[in-house]
PDB file of N, CA and C in Angstrom:
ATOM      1  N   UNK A   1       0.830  -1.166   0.000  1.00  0.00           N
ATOM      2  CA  UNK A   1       0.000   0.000   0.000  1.00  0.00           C
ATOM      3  C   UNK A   1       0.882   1.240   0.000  1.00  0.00           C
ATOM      4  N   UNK A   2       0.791   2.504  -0.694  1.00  0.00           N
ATOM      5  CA  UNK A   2       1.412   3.541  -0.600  1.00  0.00           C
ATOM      6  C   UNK A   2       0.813   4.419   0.025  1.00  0.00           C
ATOM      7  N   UNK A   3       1.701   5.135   0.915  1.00  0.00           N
ATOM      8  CA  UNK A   3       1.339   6.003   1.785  1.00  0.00           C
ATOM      9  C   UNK A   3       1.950   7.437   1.255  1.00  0.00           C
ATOM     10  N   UNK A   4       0.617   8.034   1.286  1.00  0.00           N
ATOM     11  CA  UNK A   4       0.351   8.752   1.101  1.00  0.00           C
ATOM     12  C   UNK A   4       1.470  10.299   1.681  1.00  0.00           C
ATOM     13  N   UNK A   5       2.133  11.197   0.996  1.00  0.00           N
ATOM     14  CA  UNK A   5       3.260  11.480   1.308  1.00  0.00           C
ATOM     15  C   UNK A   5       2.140  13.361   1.959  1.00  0.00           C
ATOM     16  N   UNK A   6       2.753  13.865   2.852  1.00  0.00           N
ATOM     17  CA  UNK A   6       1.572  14.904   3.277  1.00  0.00           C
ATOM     18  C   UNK A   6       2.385  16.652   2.732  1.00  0.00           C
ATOM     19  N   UNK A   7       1.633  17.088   1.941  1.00  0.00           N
ATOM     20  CA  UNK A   7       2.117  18.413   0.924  1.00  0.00           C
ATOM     21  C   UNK A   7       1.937  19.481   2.276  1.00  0.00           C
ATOM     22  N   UNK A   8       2.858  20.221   1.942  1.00  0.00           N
ATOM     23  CA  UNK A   8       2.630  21.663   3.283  1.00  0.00           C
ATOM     24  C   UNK A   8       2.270  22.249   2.833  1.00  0.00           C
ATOM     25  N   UNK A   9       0.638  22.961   3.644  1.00  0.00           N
ATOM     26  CA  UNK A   9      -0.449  24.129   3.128  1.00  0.00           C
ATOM     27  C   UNK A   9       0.070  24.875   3.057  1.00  0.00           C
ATOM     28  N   UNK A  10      -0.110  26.428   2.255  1.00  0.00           N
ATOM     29  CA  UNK A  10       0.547  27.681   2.399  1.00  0.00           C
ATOM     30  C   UNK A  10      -0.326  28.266   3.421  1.00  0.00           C
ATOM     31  N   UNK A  11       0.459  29.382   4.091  1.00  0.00           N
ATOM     32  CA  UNK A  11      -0.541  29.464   5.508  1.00  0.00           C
ATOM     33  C   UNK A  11      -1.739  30.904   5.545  1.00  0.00           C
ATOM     34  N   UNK A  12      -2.201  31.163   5.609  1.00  0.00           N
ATOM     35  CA  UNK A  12      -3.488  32.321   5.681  1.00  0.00           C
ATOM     36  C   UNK A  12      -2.814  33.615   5.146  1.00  0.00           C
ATOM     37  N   UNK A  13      -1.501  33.590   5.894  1.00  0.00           N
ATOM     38  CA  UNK A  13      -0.876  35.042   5.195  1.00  0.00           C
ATOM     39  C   UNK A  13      -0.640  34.973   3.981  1.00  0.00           C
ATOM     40  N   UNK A  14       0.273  33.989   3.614  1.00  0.00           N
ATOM     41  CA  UNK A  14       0.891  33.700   2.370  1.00  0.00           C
ATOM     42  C   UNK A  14      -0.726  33.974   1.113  1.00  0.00           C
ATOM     43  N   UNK A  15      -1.657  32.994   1.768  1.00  0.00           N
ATOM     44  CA  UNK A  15      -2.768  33.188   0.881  1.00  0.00           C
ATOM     45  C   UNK A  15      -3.548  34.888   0.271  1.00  0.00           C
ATOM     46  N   UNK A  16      -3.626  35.495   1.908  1.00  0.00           N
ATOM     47  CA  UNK A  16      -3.616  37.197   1.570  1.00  0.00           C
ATOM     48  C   UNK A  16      -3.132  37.363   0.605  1.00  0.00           C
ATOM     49  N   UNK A  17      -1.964  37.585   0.788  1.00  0.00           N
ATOM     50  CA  UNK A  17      -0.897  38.451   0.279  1.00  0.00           C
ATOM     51  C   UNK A  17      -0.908  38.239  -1.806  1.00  0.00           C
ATOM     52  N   UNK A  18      -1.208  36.497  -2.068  1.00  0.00           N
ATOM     53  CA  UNK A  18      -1.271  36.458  -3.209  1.00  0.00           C
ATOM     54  C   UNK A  18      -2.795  36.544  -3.646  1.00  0.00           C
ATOM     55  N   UNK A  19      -3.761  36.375  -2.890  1.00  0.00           N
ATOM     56  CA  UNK A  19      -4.773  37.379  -3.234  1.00  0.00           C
ATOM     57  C   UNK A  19      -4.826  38.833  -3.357  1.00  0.00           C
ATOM     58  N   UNK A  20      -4.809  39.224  -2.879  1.00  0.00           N
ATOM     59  CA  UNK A  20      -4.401  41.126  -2.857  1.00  0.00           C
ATOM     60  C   UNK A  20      -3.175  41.088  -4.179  1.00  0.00           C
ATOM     61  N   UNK A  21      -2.358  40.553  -4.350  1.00  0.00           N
ATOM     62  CA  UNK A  21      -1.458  40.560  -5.509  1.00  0.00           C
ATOM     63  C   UNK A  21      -2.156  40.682  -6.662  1.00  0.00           C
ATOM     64  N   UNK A  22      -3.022  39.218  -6.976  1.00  0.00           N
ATOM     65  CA  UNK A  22      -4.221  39.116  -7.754  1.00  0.00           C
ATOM     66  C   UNK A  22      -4.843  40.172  -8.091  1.00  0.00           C
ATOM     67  N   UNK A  23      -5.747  41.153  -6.871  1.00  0.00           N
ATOM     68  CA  UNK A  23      -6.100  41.566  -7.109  1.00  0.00           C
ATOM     69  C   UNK A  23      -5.932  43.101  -8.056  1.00  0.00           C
ATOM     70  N   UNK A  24      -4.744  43.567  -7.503  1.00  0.00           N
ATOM     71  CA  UNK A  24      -4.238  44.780  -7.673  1.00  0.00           C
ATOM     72  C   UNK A  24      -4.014  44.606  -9.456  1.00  0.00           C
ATOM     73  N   UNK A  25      -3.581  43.371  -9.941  1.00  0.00           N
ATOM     74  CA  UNK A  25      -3.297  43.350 -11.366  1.00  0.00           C
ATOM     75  C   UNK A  25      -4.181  43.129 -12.474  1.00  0.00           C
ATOM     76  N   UNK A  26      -5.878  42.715 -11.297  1.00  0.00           N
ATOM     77  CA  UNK A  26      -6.476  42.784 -11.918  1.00  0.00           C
ATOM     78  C   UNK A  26      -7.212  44.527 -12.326  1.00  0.00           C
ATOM     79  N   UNK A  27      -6.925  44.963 -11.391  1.00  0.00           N
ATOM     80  CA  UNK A  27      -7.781  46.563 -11.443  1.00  0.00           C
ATOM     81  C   UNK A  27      -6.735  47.529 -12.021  1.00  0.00           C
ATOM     82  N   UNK A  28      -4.941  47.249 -12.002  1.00  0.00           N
ATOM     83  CA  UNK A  28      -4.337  47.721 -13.105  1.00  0.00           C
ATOM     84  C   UNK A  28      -4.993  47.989 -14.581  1.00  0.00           C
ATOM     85  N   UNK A  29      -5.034  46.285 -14.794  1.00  0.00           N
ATOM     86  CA  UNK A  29      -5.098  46.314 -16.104  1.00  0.00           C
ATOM     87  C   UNK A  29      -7.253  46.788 -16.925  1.00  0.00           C
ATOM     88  N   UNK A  30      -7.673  46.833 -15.520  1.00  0.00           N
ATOM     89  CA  UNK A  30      -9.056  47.325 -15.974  1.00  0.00           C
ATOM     90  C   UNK A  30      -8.886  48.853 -16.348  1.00  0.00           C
ATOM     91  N   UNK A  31      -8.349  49.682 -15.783  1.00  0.00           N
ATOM     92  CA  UNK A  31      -8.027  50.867 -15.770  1.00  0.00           C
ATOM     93  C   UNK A  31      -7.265  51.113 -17.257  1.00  0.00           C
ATOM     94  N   UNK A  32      -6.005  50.510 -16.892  1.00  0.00           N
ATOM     95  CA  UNK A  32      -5.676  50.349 -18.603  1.00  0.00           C
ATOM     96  C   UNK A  32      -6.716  50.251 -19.929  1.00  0.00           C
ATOM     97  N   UNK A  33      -7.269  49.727 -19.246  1.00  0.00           N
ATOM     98  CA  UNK A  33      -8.297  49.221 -20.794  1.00  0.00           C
ATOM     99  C   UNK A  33      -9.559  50.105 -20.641  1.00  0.00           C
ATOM    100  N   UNK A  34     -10.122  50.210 -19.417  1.00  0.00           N
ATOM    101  CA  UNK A  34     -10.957  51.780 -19.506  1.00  0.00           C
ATOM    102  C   UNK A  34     -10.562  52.515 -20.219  1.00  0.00           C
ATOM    103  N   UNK A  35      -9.226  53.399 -19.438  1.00  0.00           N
ATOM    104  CA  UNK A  35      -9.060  54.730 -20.399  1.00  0.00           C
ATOM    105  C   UNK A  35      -8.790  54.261 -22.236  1.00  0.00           C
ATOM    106  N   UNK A  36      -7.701  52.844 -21.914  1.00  0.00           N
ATOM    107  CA  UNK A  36      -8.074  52.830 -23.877  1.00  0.00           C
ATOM    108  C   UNK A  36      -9.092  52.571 -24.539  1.00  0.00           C
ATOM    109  N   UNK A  37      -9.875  52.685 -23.854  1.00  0.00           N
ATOM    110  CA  UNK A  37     -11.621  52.250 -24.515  1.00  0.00           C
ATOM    111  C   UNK A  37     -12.188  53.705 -24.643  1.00  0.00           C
ATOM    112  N   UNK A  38     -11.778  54.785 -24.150  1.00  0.00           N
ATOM    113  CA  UNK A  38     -11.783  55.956 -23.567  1.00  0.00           C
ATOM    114  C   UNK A  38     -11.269  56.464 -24.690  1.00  0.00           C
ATOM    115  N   UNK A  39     -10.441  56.889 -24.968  1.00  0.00           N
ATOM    116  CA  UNK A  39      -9.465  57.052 -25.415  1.00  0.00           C
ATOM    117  C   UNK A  39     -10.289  57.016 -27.212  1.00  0.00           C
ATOM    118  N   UNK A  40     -10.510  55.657 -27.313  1.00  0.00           N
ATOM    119  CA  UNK A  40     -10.603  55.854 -28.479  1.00  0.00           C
ATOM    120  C   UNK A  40     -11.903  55.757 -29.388  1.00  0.00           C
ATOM    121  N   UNK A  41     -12.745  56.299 -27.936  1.00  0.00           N
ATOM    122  CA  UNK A  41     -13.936  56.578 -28.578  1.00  0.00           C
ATOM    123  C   UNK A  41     -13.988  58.249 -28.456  1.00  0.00           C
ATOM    124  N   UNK A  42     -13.238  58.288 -27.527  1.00  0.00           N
ATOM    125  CA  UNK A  42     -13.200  60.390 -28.233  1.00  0.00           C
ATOM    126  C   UNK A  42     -12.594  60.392 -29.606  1.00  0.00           C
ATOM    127  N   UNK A  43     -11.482  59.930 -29.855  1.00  0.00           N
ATOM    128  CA  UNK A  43     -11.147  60.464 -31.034  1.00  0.00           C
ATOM    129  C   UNK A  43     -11.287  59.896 -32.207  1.00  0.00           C
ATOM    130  N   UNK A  44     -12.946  58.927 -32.190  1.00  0.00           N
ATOM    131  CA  UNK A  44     -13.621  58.775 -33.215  1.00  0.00           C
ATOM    132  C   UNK A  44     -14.385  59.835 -34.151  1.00  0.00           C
ATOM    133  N   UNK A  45     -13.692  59.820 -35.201  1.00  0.00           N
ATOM    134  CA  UNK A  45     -14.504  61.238 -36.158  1.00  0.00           C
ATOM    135  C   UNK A  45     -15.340  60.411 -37.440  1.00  0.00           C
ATOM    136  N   UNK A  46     -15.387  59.252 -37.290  1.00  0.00           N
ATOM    137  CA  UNK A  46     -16.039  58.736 -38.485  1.00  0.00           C
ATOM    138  C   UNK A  46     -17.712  59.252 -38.823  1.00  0.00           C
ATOM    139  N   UNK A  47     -18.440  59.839 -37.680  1.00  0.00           N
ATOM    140  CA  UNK A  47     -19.668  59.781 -38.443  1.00  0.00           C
ATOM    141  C   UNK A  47     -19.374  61.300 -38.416  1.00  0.00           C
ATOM    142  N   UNK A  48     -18.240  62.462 -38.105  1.00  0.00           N
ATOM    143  CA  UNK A  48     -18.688  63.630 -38.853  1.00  0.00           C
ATOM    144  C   UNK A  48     -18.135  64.073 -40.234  1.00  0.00           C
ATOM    145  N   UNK A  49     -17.428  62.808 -40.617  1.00  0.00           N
ATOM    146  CA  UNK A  49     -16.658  62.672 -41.878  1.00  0.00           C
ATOM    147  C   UNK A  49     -17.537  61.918 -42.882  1.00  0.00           C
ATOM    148  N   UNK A  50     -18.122  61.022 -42.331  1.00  0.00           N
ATOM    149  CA  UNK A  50     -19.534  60.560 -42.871  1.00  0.00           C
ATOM    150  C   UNK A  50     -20.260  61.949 -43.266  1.00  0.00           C
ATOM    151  N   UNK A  51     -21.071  62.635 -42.542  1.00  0.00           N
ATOM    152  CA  UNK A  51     -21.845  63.737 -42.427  1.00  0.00           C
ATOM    153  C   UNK A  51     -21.113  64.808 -43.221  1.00  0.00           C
ATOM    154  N   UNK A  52     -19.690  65.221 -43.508  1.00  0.00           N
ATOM    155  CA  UNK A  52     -19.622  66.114 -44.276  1.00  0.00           C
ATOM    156  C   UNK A  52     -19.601  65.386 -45.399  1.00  0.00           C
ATOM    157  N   UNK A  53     -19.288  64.223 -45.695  1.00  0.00           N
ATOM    158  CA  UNK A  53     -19.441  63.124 -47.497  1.00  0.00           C
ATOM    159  C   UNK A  53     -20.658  63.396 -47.800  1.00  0.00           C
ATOM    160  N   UNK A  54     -21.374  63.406 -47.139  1.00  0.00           N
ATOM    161  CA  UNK A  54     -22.690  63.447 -47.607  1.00  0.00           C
ATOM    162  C   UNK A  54     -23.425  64.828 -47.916  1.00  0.00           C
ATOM    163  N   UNK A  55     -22.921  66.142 -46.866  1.00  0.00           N
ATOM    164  CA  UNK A  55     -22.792  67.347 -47.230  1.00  0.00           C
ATOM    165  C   UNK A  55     -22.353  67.748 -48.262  1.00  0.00           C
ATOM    166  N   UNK A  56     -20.862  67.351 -48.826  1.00  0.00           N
ATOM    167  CA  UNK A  56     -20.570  67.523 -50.283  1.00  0.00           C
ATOM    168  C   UNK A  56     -21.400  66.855 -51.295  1.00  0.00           C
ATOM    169  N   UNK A  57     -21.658  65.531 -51.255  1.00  0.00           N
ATOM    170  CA  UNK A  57     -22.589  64.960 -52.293  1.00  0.00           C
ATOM    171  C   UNK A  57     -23.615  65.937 -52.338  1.00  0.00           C
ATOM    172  N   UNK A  58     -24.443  66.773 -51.500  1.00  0.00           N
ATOM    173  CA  UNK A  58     -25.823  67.506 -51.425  1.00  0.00           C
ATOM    174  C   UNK A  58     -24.893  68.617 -52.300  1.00  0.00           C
ATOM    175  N   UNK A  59     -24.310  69.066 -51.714  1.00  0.00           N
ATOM    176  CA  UNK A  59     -24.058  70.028 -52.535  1.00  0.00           C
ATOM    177  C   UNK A  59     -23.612  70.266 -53.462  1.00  0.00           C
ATOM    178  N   UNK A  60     -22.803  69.175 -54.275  1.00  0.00           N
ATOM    179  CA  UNK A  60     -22.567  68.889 -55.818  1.00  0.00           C
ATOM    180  C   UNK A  60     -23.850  68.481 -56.709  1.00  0.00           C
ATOM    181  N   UNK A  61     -24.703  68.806 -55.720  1.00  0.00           N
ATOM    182  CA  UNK A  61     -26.096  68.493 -56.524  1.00  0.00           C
ATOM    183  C   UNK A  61     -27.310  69.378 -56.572  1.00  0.00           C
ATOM    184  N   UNK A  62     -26.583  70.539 -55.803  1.00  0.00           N
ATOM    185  CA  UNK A  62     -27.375  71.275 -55.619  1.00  0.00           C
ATOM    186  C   UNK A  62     -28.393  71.213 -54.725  1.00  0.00           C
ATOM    187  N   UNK A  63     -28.254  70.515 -53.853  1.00  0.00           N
ATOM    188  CA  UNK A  63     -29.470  70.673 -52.611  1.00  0.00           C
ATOM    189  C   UNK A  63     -28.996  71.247 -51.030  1.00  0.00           C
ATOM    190  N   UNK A  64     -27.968  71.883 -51.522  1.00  0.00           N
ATOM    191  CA  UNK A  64     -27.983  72.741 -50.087  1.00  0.00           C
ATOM    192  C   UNK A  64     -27.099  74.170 -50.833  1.00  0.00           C
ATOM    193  N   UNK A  65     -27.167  74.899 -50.115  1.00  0.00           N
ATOM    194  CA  UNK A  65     -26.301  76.400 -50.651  1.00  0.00           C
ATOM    195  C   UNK A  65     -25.154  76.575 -50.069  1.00  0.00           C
ATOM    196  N   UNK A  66     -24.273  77.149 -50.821  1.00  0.00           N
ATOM    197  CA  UNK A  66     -22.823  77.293 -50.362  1.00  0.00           C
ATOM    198  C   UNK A  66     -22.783  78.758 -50.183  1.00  0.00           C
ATOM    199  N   UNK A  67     -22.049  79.279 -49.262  1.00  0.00           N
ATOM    200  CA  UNK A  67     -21.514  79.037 -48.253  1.00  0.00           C
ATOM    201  C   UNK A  67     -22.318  78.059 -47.043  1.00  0.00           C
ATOM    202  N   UNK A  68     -22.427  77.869 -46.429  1.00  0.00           N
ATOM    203  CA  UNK A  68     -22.785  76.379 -44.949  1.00  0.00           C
ATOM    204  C   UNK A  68     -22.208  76.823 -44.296  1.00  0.00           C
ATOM    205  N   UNK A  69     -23.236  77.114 -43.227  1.00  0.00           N
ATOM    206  CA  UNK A  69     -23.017  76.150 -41.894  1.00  0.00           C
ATOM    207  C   UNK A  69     -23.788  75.801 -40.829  1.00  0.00           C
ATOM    208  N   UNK A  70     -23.694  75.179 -40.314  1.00  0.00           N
ATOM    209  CA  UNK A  70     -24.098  74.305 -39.304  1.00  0.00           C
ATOM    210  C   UNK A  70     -23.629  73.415 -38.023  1.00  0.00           C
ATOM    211  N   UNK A  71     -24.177  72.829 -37.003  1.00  0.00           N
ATOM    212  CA  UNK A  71     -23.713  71.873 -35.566  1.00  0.00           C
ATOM    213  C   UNK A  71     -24.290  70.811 -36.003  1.00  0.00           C
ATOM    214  N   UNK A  72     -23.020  70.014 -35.883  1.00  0.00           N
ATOM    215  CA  UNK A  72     -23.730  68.443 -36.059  1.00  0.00           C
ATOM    216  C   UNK A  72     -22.665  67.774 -34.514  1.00  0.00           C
ATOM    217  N   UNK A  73     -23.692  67.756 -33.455  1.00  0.00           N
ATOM    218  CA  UNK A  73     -23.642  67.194 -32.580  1.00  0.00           C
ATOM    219  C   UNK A  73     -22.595  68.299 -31.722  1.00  0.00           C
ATOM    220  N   UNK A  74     -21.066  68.416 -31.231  1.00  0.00           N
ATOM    221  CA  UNK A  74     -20.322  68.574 -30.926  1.00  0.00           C
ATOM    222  C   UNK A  74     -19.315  69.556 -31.609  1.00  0.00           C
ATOM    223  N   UNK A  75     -19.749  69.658 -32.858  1.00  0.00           N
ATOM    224  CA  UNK A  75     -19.170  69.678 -34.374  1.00  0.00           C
ATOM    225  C   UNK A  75     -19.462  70.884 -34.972  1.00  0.00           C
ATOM    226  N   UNK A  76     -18.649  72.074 -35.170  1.00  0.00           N
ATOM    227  CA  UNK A  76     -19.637  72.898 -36.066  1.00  0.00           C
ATOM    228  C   UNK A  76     -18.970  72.839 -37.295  1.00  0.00           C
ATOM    229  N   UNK A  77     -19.355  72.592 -38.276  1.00  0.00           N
ATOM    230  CA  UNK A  77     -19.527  72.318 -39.777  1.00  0.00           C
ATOM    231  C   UNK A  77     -19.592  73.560 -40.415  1.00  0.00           C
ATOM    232  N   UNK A  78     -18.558  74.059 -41.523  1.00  0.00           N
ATOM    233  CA  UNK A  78     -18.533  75.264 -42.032  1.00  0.00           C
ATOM    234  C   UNK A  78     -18.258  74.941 -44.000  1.00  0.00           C
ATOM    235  N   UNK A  79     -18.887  75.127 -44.772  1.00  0.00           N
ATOM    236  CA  UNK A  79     -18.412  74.646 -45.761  1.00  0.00           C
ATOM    237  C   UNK A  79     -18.666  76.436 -47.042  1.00  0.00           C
ATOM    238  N   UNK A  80     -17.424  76.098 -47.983  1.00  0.00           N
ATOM    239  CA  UNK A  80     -16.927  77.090 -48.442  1.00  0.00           C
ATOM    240  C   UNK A  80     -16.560  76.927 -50.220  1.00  0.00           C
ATOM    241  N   UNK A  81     -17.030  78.137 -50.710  1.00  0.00           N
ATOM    242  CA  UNK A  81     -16.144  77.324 -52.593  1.00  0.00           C
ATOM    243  C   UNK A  81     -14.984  78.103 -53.067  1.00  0.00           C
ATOM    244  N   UNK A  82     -14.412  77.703 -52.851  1.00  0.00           N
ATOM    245  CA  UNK A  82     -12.755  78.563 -53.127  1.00  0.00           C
ATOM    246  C   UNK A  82     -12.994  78.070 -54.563  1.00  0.00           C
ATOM    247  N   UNK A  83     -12.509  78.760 -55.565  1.00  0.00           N
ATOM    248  CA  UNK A  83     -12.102  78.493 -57.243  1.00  0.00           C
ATOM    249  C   UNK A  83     -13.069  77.815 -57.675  1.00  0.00           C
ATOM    250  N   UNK A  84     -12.785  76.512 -57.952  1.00  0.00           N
ATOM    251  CA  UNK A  84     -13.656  75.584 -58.041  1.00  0.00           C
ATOM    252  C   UNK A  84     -13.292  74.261 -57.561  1.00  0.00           C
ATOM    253  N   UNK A  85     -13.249  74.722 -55.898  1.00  0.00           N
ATOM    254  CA  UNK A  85     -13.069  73.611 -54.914  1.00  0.00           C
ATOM    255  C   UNK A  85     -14.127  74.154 -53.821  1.00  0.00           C
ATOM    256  N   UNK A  86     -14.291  72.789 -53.380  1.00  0.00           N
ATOM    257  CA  UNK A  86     -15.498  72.598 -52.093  1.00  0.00           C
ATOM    258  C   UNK A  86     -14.616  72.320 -51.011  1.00  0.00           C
ATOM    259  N   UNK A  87     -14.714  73.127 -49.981  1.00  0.00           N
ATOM    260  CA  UNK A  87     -14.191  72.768 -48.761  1.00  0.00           C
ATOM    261  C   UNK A  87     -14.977  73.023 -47.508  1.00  0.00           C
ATOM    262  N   UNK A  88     -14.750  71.575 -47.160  1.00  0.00           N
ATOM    263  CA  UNK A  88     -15.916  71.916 -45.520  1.00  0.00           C
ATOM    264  C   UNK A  88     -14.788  71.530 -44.789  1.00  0.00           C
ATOM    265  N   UNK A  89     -15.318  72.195 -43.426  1.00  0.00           N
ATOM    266  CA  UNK A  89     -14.331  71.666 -42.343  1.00  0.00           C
ATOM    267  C   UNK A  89     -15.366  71.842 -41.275  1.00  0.00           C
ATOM    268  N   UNK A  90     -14.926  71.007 -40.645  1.00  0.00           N
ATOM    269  CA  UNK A  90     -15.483  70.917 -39.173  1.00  0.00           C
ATOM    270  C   UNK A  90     -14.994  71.287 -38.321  1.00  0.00           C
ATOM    271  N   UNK A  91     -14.964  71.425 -36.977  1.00  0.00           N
ATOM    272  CA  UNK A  91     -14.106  71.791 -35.556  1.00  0.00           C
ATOM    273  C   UNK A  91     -14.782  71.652 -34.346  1.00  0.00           C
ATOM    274  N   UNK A  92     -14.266  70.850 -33.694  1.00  0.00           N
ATOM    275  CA  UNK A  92     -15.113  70.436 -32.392  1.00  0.00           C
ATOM    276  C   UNK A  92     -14.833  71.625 -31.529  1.00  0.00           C
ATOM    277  N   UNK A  93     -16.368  71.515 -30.368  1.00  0.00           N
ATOM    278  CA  UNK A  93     -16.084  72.874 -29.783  1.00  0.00           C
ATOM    279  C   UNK A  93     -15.277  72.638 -28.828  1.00  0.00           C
ATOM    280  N   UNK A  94     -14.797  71.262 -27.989  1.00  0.00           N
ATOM    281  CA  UNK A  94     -14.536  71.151 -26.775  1.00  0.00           C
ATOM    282  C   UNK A  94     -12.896  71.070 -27.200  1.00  0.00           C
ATOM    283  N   UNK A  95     -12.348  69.969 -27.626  1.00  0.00           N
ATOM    284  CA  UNK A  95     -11.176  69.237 -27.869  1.00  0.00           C
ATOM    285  C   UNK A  95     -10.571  70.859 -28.996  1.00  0.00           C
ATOM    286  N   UNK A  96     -11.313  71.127 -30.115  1.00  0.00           N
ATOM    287  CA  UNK A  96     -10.797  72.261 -30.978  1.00  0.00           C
ATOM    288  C   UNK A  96      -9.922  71.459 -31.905  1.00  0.00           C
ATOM    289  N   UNK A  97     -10.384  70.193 -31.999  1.00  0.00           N
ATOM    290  CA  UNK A  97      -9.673  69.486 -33.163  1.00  0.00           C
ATOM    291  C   UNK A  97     -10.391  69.340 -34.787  1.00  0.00           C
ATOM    292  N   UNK A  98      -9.856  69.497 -35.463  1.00  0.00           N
ATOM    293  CA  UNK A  98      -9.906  70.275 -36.972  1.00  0.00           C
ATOM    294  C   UNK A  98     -10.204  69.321 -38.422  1.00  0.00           C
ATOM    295  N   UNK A  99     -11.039  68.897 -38.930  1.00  0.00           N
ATOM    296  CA  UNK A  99     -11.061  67.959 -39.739  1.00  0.00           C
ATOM    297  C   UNK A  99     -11.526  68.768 -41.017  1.00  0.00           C
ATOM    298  N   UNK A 100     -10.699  68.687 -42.328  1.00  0.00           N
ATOM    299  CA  UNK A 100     -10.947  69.169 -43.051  1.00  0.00           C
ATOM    300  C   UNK A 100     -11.124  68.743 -44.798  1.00  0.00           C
ATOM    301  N   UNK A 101     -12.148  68.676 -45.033  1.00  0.00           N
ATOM    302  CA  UNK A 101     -12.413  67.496 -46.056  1.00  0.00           C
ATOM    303  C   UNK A 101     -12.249  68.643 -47.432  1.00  0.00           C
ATOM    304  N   UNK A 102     -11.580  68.571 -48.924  1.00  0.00           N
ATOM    305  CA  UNK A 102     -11.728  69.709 -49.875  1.00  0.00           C
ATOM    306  C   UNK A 102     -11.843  68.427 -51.212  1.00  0.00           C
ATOM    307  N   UNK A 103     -13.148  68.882 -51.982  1.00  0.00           N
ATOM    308  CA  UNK A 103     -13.161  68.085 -53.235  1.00  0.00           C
ATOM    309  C   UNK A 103     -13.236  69.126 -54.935  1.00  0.00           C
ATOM    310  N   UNK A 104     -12.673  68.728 -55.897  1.00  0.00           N
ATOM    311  CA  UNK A 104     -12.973  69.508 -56.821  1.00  0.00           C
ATOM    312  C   UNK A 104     -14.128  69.575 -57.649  1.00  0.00           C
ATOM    313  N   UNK A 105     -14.739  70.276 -58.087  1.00  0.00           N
ATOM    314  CA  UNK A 105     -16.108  70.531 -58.730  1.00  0.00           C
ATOM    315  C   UNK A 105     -15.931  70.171 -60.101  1.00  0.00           C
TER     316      UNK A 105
END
């Protein structure tokens, strides 16, 4: 019969200590990934780049008047005809970051 050989428990502290370890790396890396989740939903501009594509299409067609402008959401939207180029630009009011779309006629 084999007898059974007896393993030494780790003791209550030891257990703390690598719980709380645990834990701390887990709320690191939540934080990490908050703010980059954060992060990169502010400096999503796809639907006001959407919204001015579609501003130029209207207006290469004649259904809106040039000079423009307008707020789309956060966004104020300014559109302009230099020569015979279309240029809109946008500019957020908060951040003051600048997106500027120009197509030829």
């Amino acid at each position: 019969m084999v007898v059974l050989k007896k393993i030494k428990a780790a003791t209550l502290m030891e257990t703390l200590v690598a719980t709380v370890l645990i834990v701390l790396v887990f709320m690191i890396s939540s934080f990490l990934l908050n703010s980059l989740f954060n992060n990169t939903v502010r400096q999503n501009t796809d639907t006001v780049k959407t919204h001015i594509s579609e501003l130029i299409y209207l207006s290469t067609h004649n259904q809106i008047t040039i000079p423009y402008d307008d707020e789309f959401g956060n966004w104020y939207i300014s559109g302009e005809r230099v020569d015979k180029k279309l240029i809109f630009e946008a500019s957020h009011k908060e951040t003051q970051k600048t997106i500027r779309l120009e197509r030829y006629e």
